[in-house]
Protein backbone atom coordinates (compact mmCIF):
# COMPACT_ATOMS: atom_id res chain seq x y z
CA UNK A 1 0.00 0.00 0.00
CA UNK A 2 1.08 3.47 -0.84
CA UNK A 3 1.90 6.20 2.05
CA UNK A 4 -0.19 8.70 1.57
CA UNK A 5 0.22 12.01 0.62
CA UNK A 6 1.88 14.27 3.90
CA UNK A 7 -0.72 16.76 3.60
CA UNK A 8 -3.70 14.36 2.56
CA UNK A 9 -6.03 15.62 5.15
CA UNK A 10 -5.68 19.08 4.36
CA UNK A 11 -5.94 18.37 0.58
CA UNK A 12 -9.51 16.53 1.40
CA UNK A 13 -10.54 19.48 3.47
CA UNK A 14 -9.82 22.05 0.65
CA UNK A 15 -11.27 19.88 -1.94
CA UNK A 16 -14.46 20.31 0.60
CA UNK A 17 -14.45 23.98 0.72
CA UNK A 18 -11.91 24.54 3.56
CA UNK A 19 -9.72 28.13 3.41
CA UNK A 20 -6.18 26.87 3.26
CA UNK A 21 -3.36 29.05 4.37
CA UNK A 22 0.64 28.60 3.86
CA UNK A 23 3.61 30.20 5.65
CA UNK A 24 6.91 30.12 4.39
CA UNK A 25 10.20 29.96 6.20
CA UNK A 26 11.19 33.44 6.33
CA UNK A 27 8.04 34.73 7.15
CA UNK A 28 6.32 34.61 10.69
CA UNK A 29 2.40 35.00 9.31
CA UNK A 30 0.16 32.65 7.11
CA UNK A 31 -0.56 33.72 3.85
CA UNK A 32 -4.11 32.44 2.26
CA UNK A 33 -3.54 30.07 -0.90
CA UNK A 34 -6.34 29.86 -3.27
CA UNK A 35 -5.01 27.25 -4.95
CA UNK A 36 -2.18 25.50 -3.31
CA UNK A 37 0.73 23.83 -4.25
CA UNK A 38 0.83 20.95 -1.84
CA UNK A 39 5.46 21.11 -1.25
CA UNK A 40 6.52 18.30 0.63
CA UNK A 41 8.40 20.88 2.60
CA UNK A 42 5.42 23.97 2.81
CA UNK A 43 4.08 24.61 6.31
CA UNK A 44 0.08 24.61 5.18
CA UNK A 45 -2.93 24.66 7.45
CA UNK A 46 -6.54 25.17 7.64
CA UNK A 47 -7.70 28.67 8.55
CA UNK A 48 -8.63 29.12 11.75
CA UNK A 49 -11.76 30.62 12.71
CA UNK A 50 -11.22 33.95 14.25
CA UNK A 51 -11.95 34.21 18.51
CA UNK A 52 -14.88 36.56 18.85
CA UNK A 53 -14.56 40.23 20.61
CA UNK A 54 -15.26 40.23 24.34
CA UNK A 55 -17.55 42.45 25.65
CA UNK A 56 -17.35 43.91 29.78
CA UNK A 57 -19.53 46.06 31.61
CA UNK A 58 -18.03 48.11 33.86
CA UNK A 59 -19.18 50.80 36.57
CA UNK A 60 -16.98 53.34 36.70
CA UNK A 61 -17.39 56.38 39.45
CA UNK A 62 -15.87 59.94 39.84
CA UNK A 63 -14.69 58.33 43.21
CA UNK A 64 -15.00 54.54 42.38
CA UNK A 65 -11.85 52.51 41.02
CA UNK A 66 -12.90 49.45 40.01
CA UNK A 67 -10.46 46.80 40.91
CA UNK A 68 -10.22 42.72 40.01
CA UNK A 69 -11.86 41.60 43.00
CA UNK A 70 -14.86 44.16 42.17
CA UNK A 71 -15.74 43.10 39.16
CA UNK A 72 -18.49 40.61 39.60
CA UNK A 73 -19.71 43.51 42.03
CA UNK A 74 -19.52 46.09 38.90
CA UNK A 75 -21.54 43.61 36.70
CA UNK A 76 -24.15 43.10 38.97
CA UNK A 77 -24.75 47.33 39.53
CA UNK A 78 -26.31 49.44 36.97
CA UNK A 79 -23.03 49.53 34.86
CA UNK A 80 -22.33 52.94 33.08
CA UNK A 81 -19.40 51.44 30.51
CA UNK A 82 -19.13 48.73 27.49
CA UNK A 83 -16.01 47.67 27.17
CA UNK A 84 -14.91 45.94 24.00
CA UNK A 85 -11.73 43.71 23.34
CA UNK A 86 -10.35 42.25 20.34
CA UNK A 87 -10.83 38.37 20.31
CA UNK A 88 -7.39 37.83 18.54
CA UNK A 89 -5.06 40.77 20.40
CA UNK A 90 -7.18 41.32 23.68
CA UNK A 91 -6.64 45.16 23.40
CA UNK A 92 -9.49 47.43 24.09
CA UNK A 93 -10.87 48.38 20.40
CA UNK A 94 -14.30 50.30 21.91
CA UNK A 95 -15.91 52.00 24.91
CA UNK A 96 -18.69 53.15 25.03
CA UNK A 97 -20.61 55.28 27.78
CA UNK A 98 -23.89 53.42 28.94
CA UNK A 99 -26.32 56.39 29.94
């Protein structure tokens, strides 16, 4: 019996529609392939699906500082802030005041 094919699995989830992405040696990101070449050698993979934003609501006071062990205590108030955080850096992208 033949050995199959070292990326076999990812070839049968491309021919099925997958998004197939490549990175080469000299590079640190993934590049999308529409139509890839299958190396022996290439670094390929299937496109991960991006982490959602997360969302916090926060009460914030002119003499309040909200601290780690307050937070459940924040959510549960009448918050006054949405915080919102990128799913893939974590850094704050939006804020927005909750009247």
């Amino acid at each position: 019996m033949r050995t199959p094919h070292k990326h076999a699995d990812l070839i049968k989830a491309w021919a099925d529609g997958a998004e197939i992405e490549f990175r080469w040696d000299c590079l640190d990101d993934w590049r999308r392939l529409t139509t890839p070449r299958w190396d022996q050698d290439g670094e390929y993979r299937i496109k991960p699906e991006p982490r959602p934003d997360a969302v916090d609501y926060v009460f914030v006071g002119a003499h309040h500082r909200i601290t780690v062990s307050q937070l459940e205590w924040a959510r549960e108030t009448n918050s006054n802030l949405r915080l919102t955080f990128d799913g893939e850096t974590g850094k704050l992208k939006f804020a927005e005041v909750i009247a």
